[in-house]
PDB file of N, CA and C in Angstrom:
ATOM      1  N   UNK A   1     -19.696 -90.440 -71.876  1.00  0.00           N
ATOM      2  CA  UNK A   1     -18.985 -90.466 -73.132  1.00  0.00           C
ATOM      3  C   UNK A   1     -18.778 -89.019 -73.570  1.00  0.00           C
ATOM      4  N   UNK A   2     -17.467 -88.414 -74.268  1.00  0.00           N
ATOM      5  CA  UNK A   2     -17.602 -87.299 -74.439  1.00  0.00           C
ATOM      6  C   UNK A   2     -18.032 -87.331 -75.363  1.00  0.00           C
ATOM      7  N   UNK A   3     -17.825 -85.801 -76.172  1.00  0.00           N
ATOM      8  CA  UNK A   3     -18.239 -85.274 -77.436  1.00  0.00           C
ATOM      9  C   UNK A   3     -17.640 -85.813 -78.806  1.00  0.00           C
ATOM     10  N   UNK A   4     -15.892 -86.328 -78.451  1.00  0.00           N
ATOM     11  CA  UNK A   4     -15.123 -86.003 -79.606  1.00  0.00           C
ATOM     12  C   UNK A   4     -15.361 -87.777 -79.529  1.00  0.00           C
ATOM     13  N   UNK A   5     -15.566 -88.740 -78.754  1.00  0.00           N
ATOM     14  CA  UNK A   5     -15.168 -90.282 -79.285  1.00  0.00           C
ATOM     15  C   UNK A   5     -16.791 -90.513 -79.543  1.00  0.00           C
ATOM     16  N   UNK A   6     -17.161 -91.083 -80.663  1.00  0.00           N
ATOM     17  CA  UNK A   6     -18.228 -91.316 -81.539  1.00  0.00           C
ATOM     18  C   UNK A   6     -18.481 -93.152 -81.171  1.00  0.00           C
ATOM     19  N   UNK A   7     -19.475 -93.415 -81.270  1.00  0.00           N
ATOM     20  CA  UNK A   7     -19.752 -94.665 -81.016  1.00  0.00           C
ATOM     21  C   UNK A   7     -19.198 -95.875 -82.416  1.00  0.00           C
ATOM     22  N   UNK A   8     -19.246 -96.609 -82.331  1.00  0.00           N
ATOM     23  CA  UNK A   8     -18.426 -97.939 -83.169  1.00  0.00           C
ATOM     24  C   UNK A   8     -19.497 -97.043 -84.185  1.00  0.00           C
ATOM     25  N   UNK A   9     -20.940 -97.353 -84.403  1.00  0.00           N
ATOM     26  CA  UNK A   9     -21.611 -97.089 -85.824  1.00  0.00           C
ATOM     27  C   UNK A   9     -21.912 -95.865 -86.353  1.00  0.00           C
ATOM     28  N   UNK A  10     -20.850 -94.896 -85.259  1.00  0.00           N
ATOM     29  CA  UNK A  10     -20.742 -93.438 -85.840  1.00  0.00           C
ATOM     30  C   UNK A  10     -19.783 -93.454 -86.576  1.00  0.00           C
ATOM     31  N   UNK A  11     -18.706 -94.170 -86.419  1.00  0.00           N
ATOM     32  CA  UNK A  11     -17.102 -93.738 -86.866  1.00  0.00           C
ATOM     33  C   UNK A  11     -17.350 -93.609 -88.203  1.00  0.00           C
ATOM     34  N   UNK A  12     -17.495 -94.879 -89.223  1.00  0.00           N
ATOM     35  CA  UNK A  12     -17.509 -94.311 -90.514  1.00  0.00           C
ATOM     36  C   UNK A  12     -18.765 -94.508 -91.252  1.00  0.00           C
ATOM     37  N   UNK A  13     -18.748 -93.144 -92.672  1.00  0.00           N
ATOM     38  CA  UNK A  13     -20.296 -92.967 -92.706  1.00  0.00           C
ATOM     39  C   UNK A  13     -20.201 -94.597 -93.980  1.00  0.00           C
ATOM     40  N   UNK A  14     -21.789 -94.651 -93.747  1.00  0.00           N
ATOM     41  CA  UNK A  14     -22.402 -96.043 -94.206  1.00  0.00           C
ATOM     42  C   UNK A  14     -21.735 -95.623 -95.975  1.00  0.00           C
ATOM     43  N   UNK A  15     -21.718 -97.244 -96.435  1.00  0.00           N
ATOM     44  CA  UNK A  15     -21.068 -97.219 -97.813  1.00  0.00           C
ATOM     45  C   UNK A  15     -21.917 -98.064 -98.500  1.00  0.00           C
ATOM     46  N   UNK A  16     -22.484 -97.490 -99.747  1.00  0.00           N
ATOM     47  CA  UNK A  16     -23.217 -97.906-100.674  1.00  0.00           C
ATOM     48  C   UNK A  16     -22.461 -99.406-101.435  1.00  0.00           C
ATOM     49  N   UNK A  17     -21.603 -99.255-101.140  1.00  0.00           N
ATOM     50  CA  UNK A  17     -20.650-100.219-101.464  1.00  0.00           C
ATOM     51  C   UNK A  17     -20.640-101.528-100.852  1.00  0.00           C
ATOM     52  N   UNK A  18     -20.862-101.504 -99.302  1.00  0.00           N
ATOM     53  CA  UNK A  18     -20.917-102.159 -98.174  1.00  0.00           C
ATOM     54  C   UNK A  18     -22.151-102.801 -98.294  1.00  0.00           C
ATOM     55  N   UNK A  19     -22.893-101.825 -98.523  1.00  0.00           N
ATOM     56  CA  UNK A  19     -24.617-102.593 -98.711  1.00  0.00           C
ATOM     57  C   UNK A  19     -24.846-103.346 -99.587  1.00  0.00           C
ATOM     58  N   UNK A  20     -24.290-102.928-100.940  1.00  0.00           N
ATOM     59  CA  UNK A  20     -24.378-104.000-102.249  1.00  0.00           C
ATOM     60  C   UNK A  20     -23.636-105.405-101.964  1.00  0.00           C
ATOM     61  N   UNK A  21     -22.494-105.518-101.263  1.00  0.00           N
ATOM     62  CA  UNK A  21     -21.429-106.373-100.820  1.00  0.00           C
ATOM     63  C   UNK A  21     -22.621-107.426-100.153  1.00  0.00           C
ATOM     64  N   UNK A  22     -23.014-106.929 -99.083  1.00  0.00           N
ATOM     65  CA  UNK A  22     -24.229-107.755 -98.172  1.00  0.00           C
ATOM     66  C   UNK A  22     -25.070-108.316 -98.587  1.00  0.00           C
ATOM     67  N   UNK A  23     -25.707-107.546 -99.328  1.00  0.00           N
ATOM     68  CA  UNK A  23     -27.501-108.065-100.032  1.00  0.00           C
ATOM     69  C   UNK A  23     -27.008-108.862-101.405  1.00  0.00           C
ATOM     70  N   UNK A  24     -25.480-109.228-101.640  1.00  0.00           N
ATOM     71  CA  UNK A  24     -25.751-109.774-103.208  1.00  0.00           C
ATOM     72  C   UNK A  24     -24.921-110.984-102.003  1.00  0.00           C
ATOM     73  N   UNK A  25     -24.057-111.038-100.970  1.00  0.00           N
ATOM     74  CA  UNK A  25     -23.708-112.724-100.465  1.00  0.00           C
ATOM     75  C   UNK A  25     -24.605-112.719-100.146  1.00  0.00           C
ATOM     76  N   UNK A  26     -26.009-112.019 -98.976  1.00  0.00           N
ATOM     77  CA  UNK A  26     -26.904-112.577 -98.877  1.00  0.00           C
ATOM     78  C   UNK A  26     -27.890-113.462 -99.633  1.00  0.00           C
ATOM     79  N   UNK A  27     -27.962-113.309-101.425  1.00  0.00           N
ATOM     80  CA  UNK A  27     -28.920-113.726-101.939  1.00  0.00           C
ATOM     81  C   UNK A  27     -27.960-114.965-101.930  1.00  0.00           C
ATOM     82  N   UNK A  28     -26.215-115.202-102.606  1.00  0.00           N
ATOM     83  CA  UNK A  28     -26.052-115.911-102.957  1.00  0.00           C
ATOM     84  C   UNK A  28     -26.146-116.972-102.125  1.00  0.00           C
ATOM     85  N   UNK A  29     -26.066-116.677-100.356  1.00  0.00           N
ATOM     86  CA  UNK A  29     -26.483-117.710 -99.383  1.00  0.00           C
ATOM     87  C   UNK A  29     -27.888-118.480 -99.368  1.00  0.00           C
ATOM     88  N   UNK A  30     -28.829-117.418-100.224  1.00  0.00           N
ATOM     89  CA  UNK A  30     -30.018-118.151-100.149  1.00  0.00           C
ATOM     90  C   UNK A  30     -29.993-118.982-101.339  1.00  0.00           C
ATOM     91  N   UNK A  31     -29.551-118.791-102.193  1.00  0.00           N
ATOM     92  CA  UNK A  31     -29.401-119.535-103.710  1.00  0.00           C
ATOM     93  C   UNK A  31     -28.559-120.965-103.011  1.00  0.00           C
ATOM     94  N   UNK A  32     -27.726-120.515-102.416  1.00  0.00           N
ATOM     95  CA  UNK A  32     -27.006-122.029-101.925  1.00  0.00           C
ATOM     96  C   UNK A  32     -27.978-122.684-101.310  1.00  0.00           C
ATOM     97  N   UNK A  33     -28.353-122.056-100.399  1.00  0.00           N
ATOM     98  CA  UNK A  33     -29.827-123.038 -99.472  1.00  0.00           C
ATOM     99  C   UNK A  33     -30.913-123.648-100.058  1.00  0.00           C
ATOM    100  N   UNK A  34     -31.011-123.378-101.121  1.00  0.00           N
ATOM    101  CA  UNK A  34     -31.912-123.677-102.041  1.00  0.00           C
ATOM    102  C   UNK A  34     -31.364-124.710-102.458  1.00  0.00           C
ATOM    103  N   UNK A  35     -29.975-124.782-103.343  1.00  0.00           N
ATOM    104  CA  UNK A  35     -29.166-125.511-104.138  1.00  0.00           C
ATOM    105  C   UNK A  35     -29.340-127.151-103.576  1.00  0.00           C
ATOM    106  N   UNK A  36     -28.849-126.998-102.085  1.00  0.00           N
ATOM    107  CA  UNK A  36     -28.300-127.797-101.408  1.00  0.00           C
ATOM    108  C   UNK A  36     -29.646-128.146-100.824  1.00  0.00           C
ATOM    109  N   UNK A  37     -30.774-127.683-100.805  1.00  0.00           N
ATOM    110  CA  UNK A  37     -31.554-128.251-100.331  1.00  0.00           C
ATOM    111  C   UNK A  37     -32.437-128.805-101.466  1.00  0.00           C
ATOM    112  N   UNK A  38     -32.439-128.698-102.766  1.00  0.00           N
ATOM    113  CA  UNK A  38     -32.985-130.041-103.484  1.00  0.00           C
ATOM    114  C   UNK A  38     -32.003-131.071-103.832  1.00  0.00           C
ATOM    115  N   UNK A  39     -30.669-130.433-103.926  1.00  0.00           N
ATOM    116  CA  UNK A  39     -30.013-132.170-103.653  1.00  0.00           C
ATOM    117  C   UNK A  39     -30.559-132.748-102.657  1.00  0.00           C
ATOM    118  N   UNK A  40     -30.403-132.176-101.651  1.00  0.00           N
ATOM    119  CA  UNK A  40     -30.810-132.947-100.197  1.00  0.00           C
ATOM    120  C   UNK A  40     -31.860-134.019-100.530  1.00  0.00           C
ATOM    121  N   UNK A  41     -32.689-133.356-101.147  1.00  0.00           N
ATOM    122  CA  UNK A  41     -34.246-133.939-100.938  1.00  0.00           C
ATOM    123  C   UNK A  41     -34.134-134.939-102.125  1.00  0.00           C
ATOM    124  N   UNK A  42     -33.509-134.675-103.425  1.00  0.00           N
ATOM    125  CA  UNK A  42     -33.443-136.032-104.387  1.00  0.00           C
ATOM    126  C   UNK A  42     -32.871-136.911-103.821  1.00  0.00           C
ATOM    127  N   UNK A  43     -31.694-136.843-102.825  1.00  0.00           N
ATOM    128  CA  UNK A  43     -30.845-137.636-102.660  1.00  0.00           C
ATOM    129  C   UNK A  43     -31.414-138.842-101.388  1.00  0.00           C
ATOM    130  N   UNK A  44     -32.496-138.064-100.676  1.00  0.00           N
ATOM    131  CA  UNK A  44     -33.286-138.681 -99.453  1.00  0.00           C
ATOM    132  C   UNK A  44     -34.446-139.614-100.438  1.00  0.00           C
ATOM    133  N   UNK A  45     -35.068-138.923-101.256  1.00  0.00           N
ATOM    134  CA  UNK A  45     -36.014-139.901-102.097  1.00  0.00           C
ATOM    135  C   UNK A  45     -35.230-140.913-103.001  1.00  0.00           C
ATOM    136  N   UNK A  46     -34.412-140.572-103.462  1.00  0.00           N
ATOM    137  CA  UNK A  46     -33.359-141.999-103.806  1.00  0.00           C
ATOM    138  C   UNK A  46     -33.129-142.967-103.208  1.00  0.00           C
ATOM    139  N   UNK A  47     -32.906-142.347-101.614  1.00  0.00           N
ATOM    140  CA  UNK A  47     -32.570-143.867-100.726  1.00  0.00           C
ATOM    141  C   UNK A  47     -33.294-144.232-100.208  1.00  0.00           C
ATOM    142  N   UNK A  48     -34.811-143.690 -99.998  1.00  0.00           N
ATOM    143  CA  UNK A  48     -35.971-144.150 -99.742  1.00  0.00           C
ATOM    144  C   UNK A  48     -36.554-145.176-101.347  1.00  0.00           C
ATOM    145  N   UNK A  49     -36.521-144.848-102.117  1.00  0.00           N
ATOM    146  CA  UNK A  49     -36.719-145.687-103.166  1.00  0.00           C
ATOM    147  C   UNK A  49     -35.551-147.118-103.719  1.00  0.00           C
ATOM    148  N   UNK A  50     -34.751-146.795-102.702  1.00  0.00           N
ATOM    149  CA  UNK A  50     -33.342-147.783-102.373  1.00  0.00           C
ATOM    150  C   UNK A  50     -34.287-149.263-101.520  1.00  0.00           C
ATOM    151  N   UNK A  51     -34.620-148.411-100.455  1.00  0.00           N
ATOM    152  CA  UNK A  51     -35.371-149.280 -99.661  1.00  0.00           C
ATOM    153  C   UNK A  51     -36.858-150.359 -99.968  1.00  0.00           C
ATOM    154  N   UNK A  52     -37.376-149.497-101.008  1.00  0.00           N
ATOM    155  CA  UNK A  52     -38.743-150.200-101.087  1.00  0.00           C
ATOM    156  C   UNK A  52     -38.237-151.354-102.201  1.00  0.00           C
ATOM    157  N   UNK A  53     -39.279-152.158-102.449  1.00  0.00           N
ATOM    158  CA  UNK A  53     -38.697-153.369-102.964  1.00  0.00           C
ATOM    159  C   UNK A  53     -38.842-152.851-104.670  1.00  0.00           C
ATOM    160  N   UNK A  54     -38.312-153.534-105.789  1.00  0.00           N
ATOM    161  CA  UNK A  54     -38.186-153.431-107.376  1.00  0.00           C
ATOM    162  C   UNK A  54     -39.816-153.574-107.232  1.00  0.00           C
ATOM    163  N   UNK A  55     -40.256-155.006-107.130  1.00  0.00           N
ATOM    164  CA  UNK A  55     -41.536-155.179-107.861  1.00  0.00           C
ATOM    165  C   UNK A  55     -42.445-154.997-106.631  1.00  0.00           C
ATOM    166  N   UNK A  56     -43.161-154.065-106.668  1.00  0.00           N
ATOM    167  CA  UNK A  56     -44.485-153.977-105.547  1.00  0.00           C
ATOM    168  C   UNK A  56     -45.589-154.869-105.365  1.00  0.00           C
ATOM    169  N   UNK A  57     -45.882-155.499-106.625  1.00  0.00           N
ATOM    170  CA  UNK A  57     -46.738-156.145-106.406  1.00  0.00           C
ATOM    171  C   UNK A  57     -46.842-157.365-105.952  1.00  0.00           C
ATOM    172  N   UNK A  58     -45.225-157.689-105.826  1.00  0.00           N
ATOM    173  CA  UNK A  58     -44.966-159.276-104.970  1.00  0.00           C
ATOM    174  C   UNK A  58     -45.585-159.126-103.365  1.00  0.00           C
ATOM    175  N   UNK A  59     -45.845-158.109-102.783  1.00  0.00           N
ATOM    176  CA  UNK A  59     -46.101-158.365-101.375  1.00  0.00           C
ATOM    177  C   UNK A  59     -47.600-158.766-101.483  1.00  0.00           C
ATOM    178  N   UNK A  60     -48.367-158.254-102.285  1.00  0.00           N
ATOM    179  CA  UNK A  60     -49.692-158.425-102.291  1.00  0.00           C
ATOM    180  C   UNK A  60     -49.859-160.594-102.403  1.00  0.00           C
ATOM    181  N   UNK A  61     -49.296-160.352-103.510  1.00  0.00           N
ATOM    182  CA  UNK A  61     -48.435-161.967-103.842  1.00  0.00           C
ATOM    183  C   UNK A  61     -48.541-162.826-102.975  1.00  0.00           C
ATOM    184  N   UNK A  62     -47.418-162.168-101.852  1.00  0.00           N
ATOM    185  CA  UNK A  62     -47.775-163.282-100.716  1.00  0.00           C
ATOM    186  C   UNK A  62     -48.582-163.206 -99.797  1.00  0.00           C
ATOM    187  N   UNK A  63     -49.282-161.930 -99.659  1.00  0.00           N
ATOM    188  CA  UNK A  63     -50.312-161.941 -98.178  1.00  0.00           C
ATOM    189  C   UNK A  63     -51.670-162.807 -98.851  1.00  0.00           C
ATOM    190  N   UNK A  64     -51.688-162.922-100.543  1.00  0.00           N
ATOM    191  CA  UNK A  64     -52.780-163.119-100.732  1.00  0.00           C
ATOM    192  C   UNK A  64     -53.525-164.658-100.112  1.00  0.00           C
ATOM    193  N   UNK A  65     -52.891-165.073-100.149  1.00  0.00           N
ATOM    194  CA  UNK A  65     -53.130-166.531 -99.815  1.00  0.00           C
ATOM    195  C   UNK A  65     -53.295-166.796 -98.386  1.00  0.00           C
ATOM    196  N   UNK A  66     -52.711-166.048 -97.769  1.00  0.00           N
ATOM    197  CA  UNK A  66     -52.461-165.980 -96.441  1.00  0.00           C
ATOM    198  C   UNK A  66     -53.861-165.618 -95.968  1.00  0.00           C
ATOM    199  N   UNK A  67     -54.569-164.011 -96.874  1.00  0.00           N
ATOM    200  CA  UNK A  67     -56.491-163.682 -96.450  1.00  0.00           C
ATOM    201  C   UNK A  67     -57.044-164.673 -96.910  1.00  0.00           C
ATOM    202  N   UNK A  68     -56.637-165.336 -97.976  1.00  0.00           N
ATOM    203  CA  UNK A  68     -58.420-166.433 -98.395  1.00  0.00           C
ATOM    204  C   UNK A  68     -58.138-167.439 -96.865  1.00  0.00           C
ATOM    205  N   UNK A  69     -56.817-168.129 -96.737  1.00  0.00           N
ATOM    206  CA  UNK A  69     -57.036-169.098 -95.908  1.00  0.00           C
ATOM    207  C   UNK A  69     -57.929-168.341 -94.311  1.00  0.00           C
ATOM    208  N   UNK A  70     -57.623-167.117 -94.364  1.00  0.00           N
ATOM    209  CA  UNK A  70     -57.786-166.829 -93.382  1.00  0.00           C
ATOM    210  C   UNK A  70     -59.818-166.221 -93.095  1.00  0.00           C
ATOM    211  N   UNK A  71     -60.327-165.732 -94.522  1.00  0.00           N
ATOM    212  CA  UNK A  71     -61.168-165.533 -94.251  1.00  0.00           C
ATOM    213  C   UNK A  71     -61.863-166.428 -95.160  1.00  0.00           C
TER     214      UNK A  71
END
């Protein structure tokens, strides 16, 4: 390589400008990841609470009868 062609991260000098640009989408990418990851998670315990039954205590309900006969 000669003297006068400078490598890609020689050509131009670093910009204070450039850096602020980076580190403030960077946070806002983490703020999104965040965002989107407690929807995520209300939205997974919602449909897990979709699944389980209204009244809980009906299952007990019916196994009960089922242990006395059984023991």
């Amino acid at each position: 390589m000669s003297d006068t062609q400078k490598p890609w991260y020689h050509e131009n000098p670093p910009s204070l400008r450039m850096w602020i640009f980076t580190q403030m989408t960077l946070g806002a990418v983490y703020a999104a990841a965040v965002f989107f990851g407690v929807i995520a998670f209300i939205l997974i315990i919602r449909a897990v609470s979709h699944l389980l039954p209204k009244d809980p205590f009906a299952a007990m309900e019916f196994v009960a009868p089922a242990l006395t006969m059984l023991g």
